[in-house]
Structures are given as structure tokens and as C-alpha cells.
N, C-alpha and C. Protein backbone atom coordinates (compact mmCIF):
# COMPACT_ATOMS: atom_id res chain seq x y z
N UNK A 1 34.91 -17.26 -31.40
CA UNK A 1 33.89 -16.48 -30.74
C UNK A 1 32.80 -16.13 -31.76
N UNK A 2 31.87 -16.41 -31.41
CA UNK A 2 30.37 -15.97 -32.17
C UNK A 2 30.30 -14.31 -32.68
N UNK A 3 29.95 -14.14 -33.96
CA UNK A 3 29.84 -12.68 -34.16
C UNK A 3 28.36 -12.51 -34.86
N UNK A 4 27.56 -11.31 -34.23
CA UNK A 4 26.36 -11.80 -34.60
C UNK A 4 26.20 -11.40 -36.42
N UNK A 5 25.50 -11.74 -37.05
CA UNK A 5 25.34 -11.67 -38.32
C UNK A 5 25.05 -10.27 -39.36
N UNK A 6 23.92 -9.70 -38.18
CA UNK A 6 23.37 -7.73 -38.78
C UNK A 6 23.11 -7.44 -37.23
N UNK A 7 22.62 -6.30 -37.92
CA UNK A 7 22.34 -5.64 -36.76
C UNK A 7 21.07 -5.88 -36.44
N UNK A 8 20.62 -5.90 -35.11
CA UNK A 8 19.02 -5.74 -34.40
C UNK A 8 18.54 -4.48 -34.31
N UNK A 9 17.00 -4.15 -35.55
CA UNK A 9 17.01 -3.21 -35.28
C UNK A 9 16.40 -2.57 -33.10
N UNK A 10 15.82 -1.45 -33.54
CA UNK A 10 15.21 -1.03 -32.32
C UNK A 10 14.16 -1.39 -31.94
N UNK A 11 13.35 -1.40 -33.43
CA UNK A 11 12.05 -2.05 -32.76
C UNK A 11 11.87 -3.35 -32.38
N UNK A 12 13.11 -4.76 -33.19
CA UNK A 12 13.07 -6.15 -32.80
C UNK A 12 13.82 -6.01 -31.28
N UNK A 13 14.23 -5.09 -30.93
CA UNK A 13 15.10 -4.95 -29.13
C UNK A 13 13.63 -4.76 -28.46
N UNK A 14 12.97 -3.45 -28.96
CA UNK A 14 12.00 -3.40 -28.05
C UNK A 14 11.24 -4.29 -27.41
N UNK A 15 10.52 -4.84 -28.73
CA UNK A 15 9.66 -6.00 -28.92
C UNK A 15 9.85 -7.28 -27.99
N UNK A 16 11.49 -7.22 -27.77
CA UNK A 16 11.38 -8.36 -27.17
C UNK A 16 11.47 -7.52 -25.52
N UNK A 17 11.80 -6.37 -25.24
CA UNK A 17 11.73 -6.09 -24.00
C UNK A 17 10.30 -5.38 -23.40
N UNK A 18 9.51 -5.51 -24.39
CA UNK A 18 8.18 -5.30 -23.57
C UNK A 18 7.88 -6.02 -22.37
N UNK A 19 7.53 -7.16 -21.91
CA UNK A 19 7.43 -7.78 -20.87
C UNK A 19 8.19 -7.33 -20.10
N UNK A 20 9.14 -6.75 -19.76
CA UNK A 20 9.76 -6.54 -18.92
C UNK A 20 9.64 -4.82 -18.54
N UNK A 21 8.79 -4.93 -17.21
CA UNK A 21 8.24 -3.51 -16.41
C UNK A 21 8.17 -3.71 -15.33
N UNK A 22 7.87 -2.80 -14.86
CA UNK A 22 7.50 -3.34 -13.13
C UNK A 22 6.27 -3.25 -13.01
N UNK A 23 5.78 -4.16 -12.61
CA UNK A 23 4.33 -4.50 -11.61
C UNK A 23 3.61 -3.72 -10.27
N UNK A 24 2.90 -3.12 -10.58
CA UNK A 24 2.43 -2.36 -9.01
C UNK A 24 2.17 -3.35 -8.19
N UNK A 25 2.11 -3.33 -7.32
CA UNK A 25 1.90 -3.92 -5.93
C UNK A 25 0.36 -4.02 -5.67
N UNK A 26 -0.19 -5.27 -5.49
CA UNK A 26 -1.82 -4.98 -4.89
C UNK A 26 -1.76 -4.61 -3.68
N UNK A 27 -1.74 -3.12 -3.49
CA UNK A 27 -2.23 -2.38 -2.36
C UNK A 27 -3.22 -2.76 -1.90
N UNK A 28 -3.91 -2.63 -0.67
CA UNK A 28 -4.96 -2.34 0.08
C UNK A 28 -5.59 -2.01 0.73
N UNK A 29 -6.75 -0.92 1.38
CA UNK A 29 -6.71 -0.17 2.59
C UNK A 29 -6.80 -1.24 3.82
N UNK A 30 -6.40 -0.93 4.73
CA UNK A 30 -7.03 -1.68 6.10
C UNK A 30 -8.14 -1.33 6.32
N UNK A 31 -9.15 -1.97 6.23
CA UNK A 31 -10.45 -1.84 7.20
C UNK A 31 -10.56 -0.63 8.66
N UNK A 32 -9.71 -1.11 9.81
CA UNK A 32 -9.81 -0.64 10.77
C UNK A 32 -8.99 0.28 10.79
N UNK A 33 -8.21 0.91 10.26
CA UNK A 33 -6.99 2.13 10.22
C UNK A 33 -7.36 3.04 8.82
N UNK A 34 -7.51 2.10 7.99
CA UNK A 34 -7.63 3.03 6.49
C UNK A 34 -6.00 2.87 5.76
N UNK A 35 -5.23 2.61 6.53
CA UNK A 35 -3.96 2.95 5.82
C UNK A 35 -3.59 1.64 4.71
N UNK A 36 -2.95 2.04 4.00
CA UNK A 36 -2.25 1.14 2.73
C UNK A 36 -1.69 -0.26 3.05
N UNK A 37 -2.21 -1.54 2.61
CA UNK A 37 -1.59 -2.19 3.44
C UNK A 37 -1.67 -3.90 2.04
N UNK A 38 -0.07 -4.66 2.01
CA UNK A 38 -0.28 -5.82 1.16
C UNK A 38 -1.23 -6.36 1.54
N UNK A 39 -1.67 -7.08 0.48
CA UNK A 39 -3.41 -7.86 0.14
C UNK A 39 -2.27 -9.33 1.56
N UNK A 40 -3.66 -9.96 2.17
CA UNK A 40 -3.00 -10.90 3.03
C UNK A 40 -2.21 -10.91 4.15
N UNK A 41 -1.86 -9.41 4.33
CA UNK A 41 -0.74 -9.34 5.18
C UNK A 41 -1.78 -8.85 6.78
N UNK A 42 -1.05 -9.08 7.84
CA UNK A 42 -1.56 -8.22 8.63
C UNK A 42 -1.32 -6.26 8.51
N UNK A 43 -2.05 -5.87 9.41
CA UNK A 43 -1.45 -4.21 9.20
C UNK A 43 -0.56 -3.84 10.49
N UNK A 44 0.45 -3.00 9.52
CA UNK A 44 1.93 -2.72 10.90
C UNK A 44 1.54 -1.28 11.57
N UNK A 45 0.00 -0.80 11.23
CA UNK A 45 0.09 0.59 11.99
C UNK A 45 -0.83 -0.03 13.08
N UNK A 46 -1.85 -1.00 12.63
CA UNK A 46 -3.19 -1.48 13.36
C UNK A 46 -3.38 -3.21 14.21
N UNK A 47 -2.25 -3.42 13.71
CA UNK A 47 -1.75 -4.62 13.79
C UNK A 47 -3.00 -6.21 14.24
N UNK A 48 -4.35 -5.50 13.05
CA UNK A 48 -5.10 -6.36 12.65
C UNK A 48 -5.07 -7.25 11.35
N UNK A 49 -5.97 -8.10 11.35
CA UNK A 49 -5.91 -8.97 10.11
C UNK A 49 -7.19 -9.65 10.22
N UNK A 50 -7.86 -9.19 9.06
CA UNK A 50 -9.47 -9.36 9.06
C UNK A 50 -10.50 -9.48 10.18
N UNK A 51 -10.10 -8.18 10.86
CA UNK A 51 -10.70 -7.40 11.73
C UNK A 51 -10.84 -8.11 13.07
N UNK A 52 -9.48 -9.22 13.43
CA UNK A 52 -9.04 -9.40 13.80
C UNK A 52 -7.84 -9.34 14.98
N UNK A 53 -7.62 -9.39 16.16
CA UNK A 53 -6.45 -8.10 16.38
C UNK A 53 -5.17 -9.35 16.89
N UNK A 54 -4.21 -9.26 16.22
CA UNK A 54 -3.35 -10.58 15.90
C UNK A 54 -2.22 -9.93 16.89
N UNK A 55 -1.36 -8.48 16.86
CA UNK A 55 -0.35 -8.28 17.33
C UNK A 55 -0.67 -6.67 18.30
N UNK A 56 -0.84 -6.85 19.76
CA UNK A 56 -0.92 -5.26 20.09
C UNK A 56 0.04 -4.42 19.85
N UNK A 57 -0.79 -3.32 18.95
CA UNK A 57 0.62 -2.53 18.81
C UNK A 57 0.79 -1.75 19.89
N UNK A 58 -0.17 -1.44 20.57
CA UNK A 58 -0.03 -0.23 21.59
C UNK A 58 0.84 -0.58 22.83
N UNK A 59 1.17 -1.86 23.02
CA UNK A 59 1.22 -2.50 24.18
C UNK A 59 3.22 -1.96 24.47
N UNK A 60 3.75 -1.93 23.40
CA UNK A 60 5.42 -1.50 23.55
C UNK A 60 5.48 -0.26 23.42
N UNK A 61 4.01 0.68 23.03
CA UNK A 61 4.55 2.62 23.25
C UNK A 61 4.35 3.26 24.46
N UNK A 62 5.35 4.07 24.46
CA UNK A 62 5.31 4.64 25.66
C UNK A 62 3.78 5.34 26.20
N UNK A 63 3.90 6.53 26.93
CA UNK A 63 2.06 6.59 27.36
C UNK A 63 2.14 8.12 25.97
N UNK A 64 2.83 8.99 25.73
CA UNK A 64 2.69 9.58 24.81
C UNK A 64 2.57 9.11 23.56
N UNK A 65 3.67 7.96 23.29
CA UNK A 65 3.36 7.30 21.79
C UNK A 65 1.89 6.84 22.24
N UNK A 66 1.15 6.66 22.24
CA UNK A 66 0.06 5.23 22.82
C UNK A 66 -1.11 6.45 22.65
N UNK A 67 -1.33 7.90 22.86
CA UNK A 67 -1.70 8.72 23.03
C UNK A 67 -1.76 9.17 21.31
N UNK A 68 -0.80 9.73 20.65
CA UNK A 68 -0.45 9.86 19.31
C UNK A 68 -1.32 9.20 18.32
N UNK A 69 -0.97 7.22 18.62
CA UNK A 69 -1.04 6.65 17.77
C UNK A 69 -2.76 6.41 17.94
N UNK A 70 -3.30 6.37 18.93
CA UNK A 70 -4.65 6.02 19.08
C UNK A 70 -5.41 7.38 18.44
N UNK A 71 -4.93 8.59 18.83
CA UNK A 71 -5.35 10.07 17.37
C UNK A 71 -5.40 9.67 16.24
N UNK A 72 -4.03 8.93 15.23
CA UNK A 72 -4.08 8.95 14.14
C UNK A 72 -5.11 7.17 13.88
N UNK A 73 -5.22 6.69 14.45
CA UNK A 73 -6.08 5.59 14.51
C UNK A 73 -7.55 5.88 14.13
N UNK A 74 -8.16 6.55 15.26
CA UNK A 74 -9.49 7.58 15.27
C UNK A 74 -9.43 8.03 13.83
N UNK A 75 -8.79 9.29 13.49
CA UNK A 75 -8.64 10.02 12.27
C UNK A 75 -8.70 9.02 10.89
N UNK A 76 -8.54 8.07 11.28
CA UNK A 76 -8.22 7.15 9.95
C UNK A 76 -9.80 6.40 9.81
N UNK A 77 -10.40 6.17 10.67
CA UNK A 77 -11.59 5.78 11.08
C UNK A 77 -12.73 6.63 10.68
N UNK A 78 -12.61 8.20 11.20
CA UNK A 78 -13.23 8.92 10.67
C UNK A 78 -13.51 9.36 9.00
N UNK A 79 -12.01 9.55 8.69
CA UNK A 79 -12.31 9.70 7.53
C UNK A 79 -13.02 8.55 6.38
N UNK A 80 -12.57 7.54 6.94
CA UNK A 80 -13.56 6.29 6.17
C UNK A 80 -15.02 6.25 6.24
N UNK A 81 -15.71 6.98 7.28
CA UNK A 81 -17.03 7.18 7.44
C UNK A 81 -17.99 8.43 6.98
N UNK A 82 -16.88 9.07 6.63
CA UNK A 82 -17.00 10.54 6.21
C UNK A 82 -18.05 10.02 4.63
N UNK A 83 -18.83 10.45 4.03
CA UNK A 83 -19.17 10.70 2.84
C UNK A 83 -18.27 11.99 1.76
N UNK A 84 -18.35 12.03 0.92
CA UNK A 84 -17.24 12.93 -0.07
C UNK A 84 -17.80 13.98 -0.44
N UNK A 85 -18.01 15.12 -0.04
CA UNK A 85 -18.13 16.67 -0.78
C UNK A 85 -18.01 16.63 -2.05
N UNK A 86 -18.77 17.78 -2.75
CA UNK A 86 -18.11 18.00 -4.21
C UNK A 86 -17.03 18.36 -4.82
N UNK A 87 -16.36 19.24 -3.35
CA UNK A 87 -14.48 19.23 -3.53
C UNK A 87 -14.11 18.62 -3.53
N UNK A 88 -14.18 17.94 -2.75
CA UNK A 88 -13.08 16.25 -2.65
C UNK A 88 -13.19 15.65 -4.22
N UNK A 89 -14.81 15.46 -4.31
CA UNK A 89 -14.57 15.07 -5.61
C UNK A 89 -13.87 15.34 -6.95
N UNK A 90 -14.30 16.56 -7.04
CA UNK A 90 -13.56 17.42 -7.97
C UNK A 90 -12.29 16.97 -8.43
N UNK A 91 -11.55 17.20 -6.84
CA UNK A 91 -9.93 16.95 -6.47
C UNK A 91 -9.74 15.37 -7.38
């Protein structure tokens, strides 16, 4: 059986484990919702894809879901049109 020769220090361990991190994700807003959504993908709240409308989402909620989701739809819309205060900025 192989026995290694010295010891490795910490910094030749490190060194070699730099590359190894995790990668953020290219997020992206949706256009028509605003919400967070993978680069390429369609969106699962808006269920567009380059402003596009590929999958109805509204079409399987009930009349209250359908009611809900078309509020937070609006709201997501709005705020994208909104211009930014000096609080917001601040923030």
C-alpha cells in the first residue's frame, strides 16, 4: 500500500481546492411578472417565454386561485413601472 512521503501543507490543500465553489445561478427577472426566473427557461408563475404565452397558467385555478394570482401578476407589473424614490434607493 502506498504511504504518502510528508505531509501537505494547508496552503498546497487549499490551493488545489480553490476551484471548487459553488456557482450562482444566472437568475433573471421575467419581463411580464417581474419574478426570478432561469435565463431560457419559460416562467412557472407567468407561464411566458419571450413575451410569449407558451403554457396558461390560469386555465387549471380555481375562480379564487385565478382571482389571487392575476393580483399578484398586476403587482409585479406595477412595480416594474414604478420609478425608485430616494428610499428605495438608499435601501
Amino acid at each position: 500500500m502506498a504511504v504518502p512521503k510528508g505531509r501537505k501543507t494547508k496552503s498546497r490543500r487549499n490551493n488545489r481546492r480553490s476551484h471548487i465553489h459553488i456557482k450562482s445561478s444566472g437568475l433573471t427577472t421575467c419581463p411580464k411578472c417581474g419574478k426570478p426566473v432561469l435565463g431560457h427557461t419559460l416562467c412557472d408563475n407567468c407561464g411566458y417565454y419571450k413575451g410569449v404565452e407558451i403554457i396558461n397558467v390560469m386555465e387549471k385555478l380555481t375562480k379564487k386561485e385565478k382571482k389571487a394570482k392575476k393580483k399578484e401578476i398586476e403587482e409585479g407589473q406595477e412595480q416594474k413601472e414604478k420609478p425608485l424614490t430616494m428610499e428605495k434607493l438608499s435601501k
